[in-house]
N, C-alpha and C. Protein backbone atom coordinates (compact mmCIF):
# COMPACT_ATOMS: atom_id res chain seq x y z
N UNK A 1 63.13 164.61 1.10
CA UNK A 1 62.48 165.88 1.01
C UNK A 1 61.01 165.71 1.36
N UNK A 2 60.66 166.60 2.12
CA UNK A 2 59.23 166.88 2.31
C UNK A 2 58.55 168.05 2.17
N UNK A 3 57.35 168.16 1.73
CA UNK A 3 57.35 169.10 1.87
C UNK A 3 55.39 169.97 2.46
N UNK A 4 54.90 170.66 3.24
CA UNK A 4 53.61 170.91 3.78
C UNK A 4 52.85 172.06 2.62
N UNK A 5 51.47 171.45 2.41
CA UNK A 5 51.16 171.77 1.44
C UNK A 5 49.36 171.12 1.56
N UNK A 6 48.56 171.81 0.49
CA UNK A 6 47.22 171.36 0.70
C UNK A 6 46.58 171.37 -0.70
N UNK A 7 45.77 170.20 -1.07
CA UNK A 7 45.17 169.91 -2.33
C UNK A 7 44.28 171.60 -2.44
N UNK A 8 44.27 172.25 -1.96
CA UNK A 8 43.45 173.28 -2.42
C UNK A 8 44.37 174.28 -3.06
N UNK A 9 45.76 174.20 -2.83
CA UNK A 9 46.77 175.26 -3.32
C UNK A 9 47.56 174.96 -4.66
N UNK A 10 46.94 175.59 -5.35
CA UNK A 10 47.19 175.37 -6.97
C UNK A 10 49.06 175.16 -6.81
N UNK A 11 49.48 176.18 -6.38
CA UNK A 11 51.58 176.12 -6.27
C UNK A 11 51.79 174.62 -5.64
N UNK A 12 51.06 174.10 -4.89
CA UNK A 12 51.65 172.91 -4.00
C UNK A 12 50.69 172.18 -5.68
N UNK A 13 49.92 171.98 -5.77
CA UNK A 13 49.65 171.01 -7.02
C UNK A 13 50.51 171.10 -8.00
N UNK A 14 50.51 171.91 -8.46
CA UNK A 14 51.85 172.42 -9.42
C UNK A 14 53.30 171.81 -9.42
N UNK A 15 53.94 172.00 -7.80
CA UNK A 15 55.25 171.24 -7.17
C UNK A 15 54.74 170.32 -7.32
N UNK A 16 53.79 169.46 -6.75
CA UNK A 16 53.83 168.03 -6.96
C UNK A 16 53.63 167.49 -8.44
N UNK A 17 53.05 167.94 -8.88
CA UNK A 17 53.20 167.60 -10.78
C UNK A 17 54.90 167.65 -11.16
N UNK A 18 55.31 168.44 -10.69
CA UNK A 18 56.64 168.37 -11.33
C UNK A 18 57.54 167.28 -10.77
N UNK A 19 57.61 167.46 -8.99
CA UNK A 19 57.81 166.49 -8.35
C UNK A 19 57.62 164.53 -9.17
N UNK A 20 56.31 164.41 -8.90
CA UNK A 20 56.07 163.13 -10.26
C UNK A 20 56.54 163.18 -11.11
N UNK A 21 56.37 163.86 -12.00
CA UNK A 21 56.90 164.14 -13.61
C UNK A 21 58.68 163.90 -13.86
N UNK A 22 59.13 164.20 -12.66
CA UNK A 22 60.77 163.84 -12.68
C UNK A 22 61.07 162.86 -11.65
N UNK A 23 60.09 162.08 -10.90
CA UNK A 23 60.32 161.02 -10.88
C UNK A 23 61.09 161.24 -8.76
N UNK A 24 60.98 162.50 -8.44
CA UNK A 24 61.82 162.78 -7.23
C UNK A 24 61.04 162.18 -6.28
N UNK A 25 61.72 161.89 -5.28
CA UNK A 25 60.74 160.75 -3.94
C UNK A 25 60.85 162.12 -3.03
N UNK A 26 59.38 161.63 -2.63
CA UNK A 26 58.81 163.58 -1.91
C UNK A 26 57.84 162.41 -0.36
N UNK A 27 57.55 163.59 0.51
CA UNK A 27 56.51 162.91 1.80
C UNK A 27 55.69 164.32 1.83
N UNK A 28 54.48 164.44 1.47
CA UNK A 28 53.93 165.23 1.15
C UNK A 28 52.77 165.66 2.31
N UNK A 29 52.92 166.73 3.25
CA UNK A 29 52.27 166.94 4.51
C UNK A 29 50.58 167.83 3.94
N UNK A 30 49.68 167.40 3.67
CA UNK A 30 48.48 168.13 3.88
C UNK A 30 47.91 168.70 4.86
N UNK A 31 48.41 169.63 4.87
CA UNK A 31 47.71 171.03 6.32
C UNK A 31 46.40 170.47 6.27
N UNK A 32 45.41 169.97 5.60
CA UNK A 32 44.46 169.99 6.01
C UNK A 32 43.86 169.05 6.26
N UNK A 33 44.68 167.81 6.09
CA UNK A 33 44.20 166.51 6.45
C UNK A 33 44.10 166.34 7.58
N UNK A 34 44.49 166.23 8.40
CA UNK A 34 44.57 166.03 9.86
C UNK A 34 45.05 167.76 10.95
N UNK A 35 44.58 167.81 12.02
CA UNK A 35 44.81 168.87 13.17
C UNK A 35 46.39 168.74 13.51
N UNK A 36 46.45 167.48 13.56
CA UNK A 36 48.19 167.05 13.73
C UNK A 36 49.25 167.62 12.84
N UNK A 37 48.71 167.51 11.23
CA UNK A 37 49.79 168.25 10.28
C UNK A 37 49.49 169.80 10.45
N UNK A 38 48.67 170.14 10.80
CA UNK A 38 47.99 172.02 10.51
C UNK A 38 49.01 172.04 11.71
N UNK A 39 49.22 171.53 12.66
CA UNK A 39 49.76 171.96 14.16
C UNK A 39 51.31 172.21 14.22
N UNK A 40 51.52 170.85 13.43
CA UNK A 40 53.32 170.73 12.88
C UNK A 40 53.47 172.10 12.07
N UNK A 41 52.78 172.23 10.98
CA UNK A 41 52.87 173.57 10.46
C UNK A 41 52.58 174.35 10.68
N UNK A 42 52.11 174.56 11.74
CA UNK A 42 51.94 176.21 12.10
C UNK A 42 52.68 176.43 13.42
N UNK A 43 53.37 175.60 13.85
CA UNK A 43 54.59 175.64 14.83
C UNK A 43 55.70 175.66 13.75
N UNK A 44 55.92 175.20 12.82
CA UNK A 44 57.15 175.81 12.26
C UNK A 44 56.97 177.00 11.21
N UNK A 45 56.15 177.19 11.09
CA UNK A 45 55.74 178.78 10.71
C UNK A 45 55.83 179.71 11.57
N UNK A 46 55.42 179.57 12.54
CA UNK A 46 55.32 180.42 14.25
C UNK A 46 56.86 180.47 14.14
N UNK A 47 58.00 179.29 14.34
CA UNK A 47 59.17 179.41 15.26
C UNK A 47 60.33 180.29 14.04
N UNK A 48 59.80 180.41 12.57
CA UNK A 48 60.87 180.46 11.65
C UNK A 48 60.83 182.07 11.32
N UNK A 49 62.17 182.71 11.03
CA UNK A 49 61.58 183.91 10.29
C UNK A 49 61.28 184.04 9.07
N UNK A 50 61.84 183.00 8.49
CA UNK A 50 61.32 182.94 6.72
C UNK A 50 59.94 183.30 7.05
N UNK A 51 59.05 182.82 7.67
CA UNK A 51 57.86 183.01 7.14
C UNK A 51 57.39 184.50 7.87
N UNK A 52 58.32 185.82 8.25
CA UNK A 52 57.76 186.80 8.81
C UNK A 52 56.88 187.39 7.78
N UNK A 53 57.88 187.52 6.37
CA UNK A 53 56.90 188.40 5.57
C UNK A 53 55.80 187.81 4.87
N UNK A 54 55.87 186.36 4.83
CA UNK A 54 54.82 185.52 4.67
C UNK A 54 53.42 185.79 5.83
N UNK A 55 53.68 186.01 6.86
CA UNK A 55 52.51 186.09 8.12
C UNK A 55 52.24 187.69 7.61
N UNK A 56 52.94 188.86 7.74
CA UNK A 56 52.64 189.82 7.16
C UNK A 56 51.72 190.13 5.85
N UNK A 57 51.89 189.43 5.05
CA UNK A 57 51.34 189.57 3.93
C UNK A 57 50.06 188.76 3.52
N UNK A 58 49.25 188.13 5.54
CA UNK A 58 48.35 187.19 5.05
C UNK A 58 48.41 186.40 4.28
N UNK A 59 49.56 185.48 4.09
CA UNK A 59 49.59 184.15 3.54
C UNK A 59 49.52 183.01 4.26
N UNK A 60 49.30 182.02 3.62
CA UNK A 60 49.81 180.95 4.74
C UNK A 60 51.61 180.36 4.57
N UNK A 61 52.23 180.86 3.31
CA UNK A 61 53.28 179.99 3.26
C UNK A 61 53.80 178.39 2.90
N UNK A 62 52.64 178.21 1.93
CA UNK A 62 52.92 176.24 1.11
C UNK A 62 52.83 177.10 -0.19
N UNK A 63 53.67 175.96 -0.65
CA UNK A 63 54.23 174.89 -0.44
C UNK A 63 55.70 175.16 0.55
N UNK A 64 55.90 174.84 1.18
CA UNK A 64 56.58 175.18 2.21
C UNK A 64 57.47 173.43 2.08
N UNK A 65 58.51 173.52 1.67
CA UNK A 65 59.89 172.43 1.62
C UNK A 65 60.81 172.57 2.37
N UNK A 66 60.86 171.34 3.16
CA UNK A 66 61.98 170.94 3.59
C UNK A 66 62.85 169.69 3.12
N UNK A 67 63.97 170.57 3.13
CA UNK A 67 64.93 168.97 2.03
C UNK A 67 66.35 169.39 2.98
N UNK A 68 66.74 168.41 3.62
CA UNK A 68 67.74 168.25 4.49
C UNK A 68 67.72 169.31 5.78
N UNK A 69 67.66 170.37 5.87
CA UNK A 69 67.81 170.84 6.79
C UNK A 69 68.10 172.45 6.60
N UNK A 70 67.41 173.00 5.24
CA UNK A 70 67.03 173.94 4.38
C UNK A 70 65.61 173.55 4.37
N UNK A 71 65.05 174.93 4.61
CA UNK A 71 63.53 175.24 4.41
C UNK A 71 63.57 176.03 3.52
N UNK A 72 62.69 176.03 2.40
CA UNK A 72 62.72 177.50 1.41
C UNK A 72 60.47 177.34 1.31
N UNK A 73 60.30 178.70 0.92
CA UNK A 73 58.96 178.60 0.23
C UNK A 73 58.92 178.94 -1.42
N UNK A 74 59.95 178.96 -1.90
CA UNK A 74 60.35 179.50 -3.72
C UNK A 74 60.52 177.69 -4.33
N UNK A 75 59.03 177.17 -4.42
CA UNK A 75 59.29 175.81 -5.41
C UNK A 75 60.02 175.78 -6.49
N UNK A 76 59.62 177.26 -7.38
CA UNK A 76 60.33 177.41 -8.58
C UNK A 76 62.22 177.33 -8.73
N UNK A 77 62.76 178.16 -7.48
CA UNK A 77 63.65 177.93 -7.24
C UNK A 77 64.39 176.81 -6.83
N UNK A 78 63.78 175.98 -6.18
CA UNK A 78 64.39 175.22 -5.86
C UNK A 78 63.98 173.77 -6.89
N UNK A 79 62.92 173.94 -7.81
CA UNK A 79 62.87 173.14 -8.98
C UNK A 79 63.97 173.07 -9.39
N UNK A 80 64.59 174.66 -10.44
CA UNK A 80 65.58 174.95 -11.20
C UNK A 80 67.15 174.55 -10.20
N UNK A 81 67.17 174.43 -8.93
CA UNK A 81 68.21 174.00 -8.51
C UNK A 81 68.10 172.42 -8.96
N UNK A 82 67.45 171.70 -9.44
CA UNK A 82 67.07 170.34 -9.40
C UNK A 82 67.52 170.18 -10.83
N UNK A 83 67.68 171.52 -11.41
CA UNK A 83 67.80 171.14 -13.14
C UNK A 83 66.01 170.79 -14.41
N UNK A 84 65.37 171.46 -13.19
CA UNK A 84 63.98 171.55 -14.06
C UNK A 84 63.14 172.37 -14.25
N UNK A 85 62.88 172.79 -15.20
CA UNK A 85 62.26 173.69 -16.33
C UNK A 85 60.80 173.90 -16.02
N UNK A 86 60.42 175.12 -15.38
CA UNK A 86 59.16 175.63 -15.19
C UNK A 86 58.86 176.25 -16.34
N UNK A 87 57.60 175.40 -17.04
CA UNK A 87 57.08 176.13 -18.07
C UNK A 87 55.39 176.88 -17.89
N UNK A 88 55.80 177.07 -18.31
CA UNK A 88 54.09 179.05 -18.22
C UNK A 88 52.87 178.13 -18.52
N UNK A 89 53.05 177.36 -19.07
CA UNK A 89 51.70 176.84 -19.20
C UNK A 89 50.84 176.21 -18.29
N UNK A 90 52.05 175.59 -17.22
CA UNK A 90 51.12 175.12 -15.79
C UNK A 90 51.65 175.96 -14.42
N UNK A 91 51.99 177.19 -15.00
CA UNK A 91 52.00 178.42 -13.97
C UNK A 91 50.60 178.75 -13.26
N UNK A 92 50.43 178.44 -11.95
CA UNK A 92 49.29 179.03 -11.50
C UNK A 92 49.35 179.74 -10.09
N UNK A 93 48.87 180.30 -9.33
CA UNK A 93 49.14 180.95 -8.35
C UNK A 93 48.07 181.37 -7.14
N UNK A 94 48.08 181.29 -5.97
CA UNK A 94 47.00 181.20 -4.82
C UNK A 94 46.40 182.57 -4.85
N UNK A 95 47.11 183.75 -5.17
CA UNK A 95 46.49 185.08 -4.70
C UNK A 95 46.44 185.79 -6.33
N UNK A 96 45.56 186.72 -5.63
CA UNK A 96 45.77 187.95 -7.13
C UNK A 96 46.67 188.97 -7.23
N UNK A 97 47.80 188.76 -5.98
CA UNK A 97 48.91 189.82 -6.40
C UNK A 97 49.80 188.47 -7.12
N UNK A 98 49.73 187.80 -7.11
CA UNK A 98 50.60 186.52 -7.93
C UNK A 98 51.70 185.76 -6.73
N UNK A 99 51.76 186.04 -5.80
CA UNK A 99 52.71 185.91 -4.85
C UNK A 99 52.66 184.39 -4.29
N UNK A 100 51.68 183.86 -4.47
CA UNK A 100 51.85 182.28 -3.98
C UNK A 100 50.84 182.29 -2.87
N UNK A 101 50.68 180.88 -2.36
CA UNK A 101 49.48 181.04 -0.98
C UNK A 101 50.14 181.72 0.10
């Protein structure tokens, strides 16, 4: 599993806390480390429609996972497919409608 994401986005900090915390082996792409990862990700943002209402809604779309050959942007969801427990206390979120980055 991998998944594109940037130390500035509280949801991708968040996934990766949990990520550690249960111990799951992750390859973790920082959009903003390099022109090379921003490029990978924003060509598969560009080519996908998952991310239409994401581009609509001025987001960028990270934490953005890929695990086999399923893309989702719902960490929470796909935590609880993992069998792990999102608790409220390290709920945090990129925007002020609550919607994620």
């Amino acid at each position: 599993m991998k998944y594109y994401g940037s130390h500035n986005c509280p949801d991708c900090v968040n996934f990766k806390g949990y990520l550690d915390a249960n111990q799951i082996p992750y390859e973790f792409i920082d959009i903003n480390a390099s022109m090379a990862n921003l490029k990978a990700f924003l060509r598969l943002r560009d080519q996908n429609e998952l991310f239409d209402e994401v581009r609509q809604n001025g987001s960028v779309g990270i934490p953005c996972i890929i695990d086999e050959d399923r893309i989702t942007l719902d960490y929470e969801a796909w935590l609880k497919e993992k069998g792990i427990e999102i608790t409220s206390e390290t709920k945090t979120v990129c925007r002020l409608d609550g919607k994620g980055c």
